[in-house]
C-alpha atoms as a PDB file:
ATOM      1  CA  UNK A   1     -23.210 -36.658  -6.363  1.00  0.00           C
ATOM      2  CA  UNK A   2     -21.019 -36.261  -3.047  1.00  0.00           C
ATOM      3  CA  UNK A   3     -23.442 -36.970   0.142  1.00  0.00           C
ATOM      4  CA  UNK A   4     -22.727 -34.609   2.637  1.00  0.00           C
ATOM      5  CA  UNK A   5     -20.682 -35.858   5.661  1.00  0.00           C
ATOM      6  CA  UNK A   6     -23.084 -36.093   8.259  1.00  0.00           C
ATOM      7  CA  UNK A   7     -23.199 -33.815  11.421  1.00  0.00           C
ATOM      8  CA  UNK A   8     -23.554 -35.490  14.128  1.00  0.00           C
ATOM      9  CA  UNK A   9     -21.580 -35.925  17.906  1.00  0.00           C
ATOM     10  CA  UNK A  10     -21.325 -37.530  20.430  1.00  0.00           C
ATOM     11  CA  UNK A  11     -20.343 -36.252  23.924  1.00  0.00           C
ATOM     12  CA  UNK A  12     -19.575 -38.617  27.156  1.00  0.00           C
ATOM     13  CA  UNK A  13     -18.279 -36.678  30.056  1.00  0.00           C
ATOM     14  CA  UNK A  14     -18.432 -37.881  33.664  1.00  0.00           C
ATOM     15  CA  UNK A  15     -17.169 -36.063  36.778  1.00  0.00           C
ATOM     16  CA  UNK A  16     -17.679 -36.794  40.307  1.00  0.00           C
ATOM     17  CA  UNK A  17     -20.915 -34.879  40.218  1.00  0.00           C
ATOM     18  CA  UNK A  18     -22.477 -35.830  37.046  1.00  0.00           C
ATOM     19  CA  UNK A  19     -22.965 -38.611  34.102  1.00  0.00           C
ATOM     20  CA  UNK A  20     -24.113 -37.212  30.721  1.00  0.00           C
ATOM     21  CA  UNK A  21     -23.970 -39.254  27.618  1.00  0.00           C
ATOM     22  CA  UNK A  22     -25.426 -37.153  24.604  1.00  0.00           C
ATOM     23  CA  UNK A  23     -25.626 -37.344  20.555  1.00  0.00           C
ATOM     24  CA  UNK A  24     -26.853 -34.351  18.678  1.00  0.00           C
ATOM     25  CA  UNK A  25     -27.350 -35.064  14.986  1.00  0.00           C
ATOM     26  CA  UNK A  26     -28.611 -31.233  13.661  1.00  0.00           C
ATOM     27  CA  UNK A  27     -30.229 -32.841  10.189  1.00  0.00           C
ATOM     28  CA  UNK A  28     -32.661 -34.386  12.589  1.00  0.00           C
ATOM     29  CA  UNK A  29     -33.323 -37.938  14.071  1.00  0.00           C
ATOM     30  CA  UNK A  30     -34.843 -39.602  17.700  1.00  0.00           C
ATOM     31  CA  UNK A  31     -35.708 -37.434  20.495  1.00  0.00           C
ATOM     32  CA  UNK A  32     -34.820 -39.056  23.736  1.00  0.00           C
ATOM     33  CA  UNK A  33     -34.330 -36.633  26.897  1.00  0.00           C
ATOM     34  CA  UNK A  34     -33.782 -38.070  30.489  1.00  0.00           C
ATOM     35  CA  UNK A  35     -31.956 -36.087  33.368  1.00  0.00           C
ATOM     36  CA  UNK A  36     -32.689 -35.759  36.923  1.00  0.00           C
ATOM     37  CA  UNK A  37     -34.528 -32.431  36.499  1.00  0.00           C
ATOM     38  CA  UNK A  38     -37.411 -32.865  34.406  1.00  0.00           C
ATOM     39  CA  UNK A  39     -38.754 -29.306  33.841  1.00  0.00           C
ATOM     40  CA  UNK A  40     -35.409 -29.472  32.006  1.00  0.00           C
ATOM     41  CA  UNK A  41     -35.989 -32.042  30.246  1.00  0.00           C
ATOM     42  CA  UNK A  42     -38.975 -30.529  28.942  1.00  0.00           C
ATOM     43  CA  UNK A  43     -37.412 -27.401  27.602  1.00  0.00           C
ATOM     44  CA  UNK A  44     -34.640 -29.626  26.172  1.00  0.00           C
ATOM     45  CA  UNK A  45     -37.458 -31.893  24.083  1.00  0.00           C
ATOM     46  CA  UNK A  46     -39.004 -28.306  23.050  1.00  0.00           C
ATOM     47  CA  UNK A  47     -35.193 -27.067  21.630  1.00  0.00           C
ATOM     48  CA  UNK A  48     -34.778 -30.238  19.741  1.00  0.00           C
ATOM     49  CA  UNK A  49     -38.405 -30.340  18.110  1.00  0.00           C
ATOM     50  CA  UNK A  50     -38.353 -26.807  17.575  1.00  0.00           C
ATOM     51  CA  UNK A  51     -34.676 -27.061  16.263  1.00  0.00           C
ATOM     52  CA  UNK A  52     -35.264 -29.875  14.292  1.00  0.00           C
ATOM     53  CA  UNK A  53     -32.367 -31.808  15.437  1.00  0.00           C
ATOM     54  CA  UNK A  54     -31.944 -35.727  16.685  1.00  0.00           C
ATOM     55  CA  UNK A  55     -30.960 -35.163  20.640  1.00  0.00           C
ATOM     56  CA  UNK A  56     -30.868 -38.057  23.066  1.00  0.00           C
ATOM     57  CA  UNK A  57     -29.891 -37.459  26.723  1.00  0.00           C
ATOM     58  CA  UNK A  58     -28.938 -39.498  29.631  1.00  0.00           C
ATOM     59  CA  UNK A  59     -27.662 -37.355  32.509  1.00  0.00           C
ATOM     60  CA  UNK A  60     -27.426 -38.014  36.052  1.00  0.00           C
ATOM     61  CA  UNK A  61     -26.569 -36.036  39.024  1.00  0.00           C
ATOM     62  CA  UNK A  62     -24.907 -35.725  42.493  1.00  0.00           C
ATOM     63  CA  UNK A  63     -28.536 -35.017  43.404  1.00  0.00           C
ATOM     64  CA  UNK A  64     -27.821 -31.293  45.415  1.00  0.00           C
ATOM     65  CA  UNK A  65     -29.898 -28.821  43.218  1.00  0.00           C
ATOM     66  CA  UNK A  66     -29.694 -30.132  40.221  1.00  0.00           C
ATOM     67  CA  UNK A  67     -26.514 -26.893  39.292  1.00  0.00           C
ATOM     68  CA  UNK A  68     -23.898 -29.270  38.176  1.00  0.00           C
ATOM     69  CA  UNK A  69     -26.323 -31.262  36.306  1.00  0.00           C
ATOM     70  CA  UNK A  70     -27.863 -28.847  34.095  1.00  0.00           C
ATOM     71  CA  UNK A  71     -24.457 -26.325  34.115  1.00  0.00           C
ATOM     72  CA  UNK A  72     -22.822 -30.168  32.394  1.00  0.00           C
ATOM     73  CA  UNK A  73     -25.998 -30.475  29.990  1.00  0.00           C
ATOM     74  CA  UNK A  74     -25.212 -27.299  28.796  1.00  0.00           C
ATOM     75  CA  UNK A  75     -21.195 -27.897  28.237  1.00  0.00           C
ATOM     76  CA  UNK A  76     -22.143 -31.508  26.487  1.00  0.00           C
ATOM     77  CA  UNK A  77     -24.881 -29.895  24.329  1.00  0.00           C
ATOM     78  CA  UNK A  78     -22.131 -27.023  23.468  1.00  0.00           C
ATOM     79  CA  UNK A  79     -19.306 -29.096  22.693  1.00  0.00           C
ATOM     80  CA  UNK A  80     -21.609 -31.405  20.142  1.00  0.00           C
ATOM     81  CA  UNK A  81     -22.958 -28.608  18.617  1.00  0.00           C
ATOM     82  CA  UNK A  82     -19.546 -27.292  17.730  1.00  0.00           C
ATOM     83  CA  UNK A  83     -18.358 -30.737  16.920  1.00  0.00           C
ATOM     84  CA  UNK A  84     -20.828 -31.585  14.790  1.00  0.00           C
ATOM     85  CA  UNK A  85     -20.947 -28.286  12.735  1.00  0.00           C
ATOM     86  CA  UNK A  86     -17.240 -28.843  11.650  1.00  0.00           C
ATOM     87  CA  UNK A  87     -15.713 -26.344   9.391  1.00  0.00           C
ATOM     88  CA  UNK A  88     -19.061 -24.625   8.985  1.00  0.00           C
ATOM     89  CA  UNK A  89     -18.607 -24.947   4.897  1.00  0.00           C
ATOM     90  CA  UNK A  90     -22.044 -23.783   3.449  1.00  0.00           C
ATOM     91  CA  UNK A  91     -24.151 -22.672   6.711  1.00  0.00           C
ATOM     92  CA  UNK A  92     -25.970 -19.616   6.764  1.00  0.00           C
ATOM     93  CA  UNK A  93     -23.954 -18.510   9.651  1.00  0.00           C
ATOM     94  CA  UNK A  94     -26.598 -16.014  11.362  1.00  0.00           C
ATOM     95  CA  UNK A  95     -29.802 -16.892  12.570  1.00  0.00           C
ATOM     96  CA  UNK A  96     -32.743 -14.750  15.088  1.00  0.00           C
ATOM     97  CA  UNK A  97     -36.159 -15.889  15.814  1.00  0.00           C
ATOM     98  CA  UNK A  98     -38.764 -14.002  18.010  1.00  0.00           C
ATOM     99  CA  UNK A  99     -41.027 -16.703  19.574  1.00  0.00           C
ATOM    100  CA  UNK A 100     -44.468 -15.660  21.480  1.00  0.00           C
ATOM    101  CA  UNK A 101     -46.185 -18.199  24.086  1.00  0.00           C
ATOM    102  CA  UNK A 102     -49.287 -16.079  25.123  1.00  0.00           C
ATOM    103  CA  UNK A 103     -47.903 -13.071  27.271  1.00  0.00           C
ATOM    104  CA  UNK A 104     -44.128 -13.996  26.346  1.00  0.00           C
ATOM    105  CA  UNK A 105     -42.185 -12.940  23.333  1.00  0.00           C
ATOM    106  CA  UNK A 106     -38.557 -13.589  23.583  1.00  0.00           C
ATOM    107  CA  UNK A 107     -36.012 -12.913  20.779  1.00  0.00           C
ATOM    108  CA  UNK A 108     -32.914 -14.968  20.128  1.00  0.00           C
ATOM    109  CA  UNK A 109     -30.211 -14.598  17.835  1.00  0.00           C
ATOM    110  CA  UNK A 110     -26.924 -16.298  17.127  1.00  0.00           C
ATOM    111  CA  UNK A 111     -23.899 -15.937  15.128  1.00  0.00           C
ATOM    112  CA  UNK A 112     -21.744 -19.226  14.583  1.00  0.00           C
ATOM    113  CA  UNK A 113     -18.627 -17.020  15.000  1.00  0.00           C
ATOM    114  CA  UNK A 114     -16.628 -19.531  16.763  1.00  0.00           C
ATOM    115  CA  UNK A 115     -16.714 -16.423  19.229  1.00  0.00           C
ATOM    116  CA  UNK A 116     -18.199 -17.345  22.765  1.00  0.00           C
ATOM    117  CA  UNK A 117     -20.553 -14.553  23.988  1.00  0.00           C
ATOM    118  CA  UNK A 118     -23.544 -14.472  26.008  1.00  0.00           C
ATOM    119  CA  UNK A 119     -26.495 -11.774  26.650  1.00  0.00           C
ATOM    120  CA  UNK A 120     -29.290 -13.571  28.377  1.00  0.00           C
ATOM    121  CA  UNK A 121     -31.946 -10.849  29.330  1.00  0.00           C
ATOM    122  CA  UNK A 122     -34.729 -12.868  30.497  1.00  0.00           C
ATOM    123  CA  UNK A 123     -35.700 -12.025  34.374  1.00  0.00           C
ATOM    124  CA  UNK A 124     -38.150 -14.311  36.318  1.00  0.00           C
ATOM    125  CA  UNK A 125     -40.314 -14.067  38.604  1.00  0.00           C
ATOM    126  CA  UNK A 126     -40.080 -17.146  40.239  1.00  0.00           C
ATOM    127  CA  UNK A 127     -37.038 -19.015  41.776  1.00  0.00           C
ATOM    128  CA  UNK A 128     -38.315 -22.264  40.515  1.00  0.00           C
ATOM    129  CA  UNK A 129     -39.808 -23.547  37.707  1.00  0.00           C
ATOM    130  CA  UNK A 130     -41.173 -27.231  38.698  1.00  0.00           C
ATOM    131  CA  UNK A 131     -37.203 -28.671  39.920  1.00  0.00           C
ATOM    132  CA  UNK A 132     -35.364 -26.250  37.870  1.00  0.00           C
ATOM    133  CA  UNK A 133     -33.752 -23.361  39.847  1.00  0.00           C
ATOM    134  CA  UNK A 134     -34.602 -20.366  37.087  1.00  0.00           C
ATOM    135  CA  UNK A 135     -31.077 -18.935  38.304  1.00  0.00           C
ATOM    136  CA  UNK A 136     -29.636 -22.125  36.278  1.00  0.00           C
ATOM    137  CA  UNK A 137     -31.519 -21.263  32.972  1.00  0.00           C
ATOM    138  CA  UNK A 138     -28.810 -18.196  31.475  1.00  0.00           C
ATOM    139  CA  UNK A 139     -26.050 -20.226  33.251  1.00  0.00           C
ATOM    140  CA  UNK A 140     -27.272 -23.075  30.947  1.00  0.00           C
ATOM    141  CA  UNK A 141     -27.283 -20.593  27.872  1.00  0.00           C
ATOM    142  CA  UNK A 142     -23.646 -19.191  28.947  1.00  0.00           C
ATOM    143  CA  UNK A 143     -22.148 -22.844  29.383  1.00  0.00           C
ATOM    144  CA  UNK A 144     -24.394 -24.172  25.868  1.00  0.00           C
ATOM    145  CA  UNK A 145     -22.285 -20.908  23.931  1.00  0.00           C
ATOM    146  CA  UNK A 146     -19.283 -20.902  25.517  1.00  0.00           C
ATOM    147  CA  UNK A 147     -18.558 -24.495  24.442  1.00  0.00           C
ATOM    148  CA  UNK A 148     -20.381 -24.439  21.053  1.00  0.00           C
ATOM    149  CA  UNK A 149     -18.409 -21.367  20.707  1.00  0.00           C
ATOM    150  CA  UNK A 150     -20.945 -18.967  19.262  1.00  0.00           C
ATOM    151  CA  UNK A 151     -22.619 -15.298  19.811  1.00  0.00           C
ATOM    152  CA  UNK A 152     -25.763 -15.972  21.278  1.00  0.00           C
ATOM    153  CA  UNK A 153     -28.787 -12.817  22.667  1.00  0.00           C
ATOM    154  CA  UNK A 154     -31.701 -14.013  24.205  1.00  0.00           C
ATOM    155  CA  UNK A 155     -33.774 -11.055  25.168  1.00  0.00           C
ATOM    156  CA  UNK A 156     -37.184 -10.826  26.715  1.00  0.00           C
ATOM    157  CA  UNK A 157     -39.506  -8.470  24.548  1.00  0.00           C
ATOM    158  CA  UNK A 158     -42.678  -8.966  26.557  1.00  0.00           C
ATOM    159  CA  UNK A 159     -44.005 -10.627  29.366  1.00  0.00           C
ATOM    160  CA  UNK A 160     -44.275 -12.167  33.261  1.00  0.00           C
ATOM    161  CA  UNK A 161     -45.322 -15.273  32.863  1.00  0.00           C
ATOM    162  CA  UNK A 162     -41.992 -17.411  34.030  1.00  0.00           C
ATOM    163  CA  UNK A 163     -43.293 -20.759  32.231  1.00  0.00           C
ATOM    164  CA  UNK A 164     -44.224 -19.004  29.024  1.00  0.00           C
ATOM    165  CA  UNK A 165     -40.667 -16.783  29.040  1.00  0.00           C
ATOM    166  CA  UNK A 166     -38.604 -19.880  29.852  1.00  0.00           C
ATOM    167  CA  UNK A 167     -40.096 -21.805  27.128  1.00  0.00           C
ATOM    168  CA  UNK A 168     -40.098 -19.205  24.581  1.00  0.00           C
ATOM    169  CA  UNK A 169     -36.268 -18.969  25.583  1.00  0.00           C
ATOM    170  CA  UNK A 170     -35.857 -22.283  24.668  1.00  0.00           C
ATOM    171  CA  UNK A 171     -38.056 -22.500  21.398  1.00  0.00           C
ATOM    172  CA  UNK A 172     -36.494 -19.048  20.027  1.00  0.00           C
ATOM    173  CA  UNK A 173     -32.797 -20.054  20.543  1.00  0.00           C
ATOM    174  CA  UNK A 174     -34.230 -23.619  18.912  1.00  0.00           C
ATOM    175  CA  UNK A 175     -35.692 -21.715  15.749  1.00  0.00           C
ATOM    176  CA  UNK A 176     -32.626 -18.980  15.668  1.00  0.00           C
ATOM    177  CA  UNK A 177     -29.566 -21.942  16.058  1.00  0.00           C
ATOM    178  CA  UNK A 178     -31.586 -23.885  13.170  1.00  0.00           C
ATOM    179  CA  UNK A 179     -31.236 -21.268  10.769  1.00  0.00           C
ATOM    180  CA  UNK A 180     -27.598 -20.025  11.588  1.00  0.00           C
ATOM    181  CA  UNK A 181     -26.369 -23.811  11.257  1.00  0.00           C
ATOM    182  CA  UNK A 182     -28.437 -24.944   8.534  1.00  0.00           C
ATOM    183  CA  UNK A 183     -26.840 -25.894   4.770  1.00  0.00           C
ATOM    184  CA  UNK A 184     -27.702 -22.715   2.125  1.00  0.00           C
ATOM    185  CA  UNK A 185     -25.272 -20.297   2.071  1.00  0.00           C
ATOM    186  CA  UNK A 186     -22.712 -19.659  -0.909  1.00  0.00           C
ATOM    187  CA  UNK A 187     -19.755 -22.575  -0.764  1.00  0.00           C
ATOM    188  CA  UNK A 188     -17.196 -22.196   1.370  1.00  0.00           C
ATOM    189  CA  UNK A 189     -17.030 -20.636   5.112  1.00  0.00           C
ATOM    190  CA  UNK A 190     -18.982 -17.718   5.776  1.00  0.00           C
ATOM    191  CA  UNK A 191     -16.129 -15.272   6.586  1.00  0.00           C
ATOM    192  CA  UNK A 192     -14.591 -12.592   4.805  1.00  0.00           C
ATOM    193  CA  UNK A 193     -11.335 -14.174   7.115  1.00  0.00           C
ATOM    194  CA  UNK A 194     -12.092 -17.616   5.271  1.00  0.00           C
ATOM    195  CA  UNK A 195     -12.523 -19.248   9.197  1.00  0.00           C
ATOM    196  CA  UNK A 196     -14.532 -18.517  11.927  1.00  0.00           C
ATOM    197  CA  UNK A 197     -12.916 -18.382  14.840  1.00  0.00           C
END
């Protein structure tokens, strides 16, 4: 029996305003998050437990407000998550999870399309969430799709609690991305075109 390659990147990009060296491995592995903004951090930890994959993360900043750093997670995290998916042979291709945290109940769903689109419909109340500027969190979502190259809605079905929505933004898209990329469709890609793209 053939093992299956395994899917896993790597992503070094430095700029003059950041320093991000990141692995995703999405058949799971270490967890090892450290940026400059650690309420990011956090909800990174949450996506990789919650999506099952191996993520470690070392990220640095210019130190401003923290927008180039976490606008550069996102483009590192997308560009290993479409590396490492490769020719999508086998993977379920859709995925949508509704997570609840107490008041909050936010829906994601994603299509590995190779078609970059973004609907993030979460509004909160706050303008920060510990370091993290909440105006950064669907700019993180936009820059995560746009580079993975995938359909992604993340809508807010109930609740005001910013904490609880963030999180449950973070955990659904986790739960929703695990099931679109993960090995048990028919052989093959899953495209009446025969590619996604």
């Amino acid at each position: 029996m053939i093992e299956p390659a395994p899917r896993r990147a790597t992503v070094s990009r430095t700029t003059k305003e950041t320093t991000i060296e990141l692995t995703l491995d999405l058949d799971g592995g270490p967890i090892a998050v450290e940026t400059d903004v650690k309420f990011l951090d956090h909800m990174l930890e949450a996506f990789a437990k919650h999506g099952r994959v191996g993520l470690t993360l070392r990220a640095s900043g210019d130190g401003l407000d923290g927008h180039h750093l976490v606008e550069d997670v996102g483009i590192a995290l997308g560009s290993a998550m479409y590396e490492a998916l490769g020719e999508k042979a086998g993977i379920e291709r859709f995925g949508s999870m509704a997570i609840p945290l107490d008041d909050a109940l936010v829906l994601a769903s994603v299509d590995l399309s190779g078609r970059a689109y973004t609907n993030f419909a979460v509004k909160f109340g706050v303008e920060n969430l510990g370091d993290l500027k909440t105006e950064l969190i669907g700019h993180f979502f936009k820059s995560v799709a746009e580079q993975g190259r995938f359909n992604l809605h993340v809508l807010q079905l109930a609740g005001t609690n910013s904490h609880h929505l963030c999180e449950a933004s973070f955990k659904s898209f986790a739960r929703a991305f695990h099931q679109a990329s993960r090995h048990g469709g028919p052989p093959g890609v899953p495209s009446t075109k025969g590619m996604l793209a």
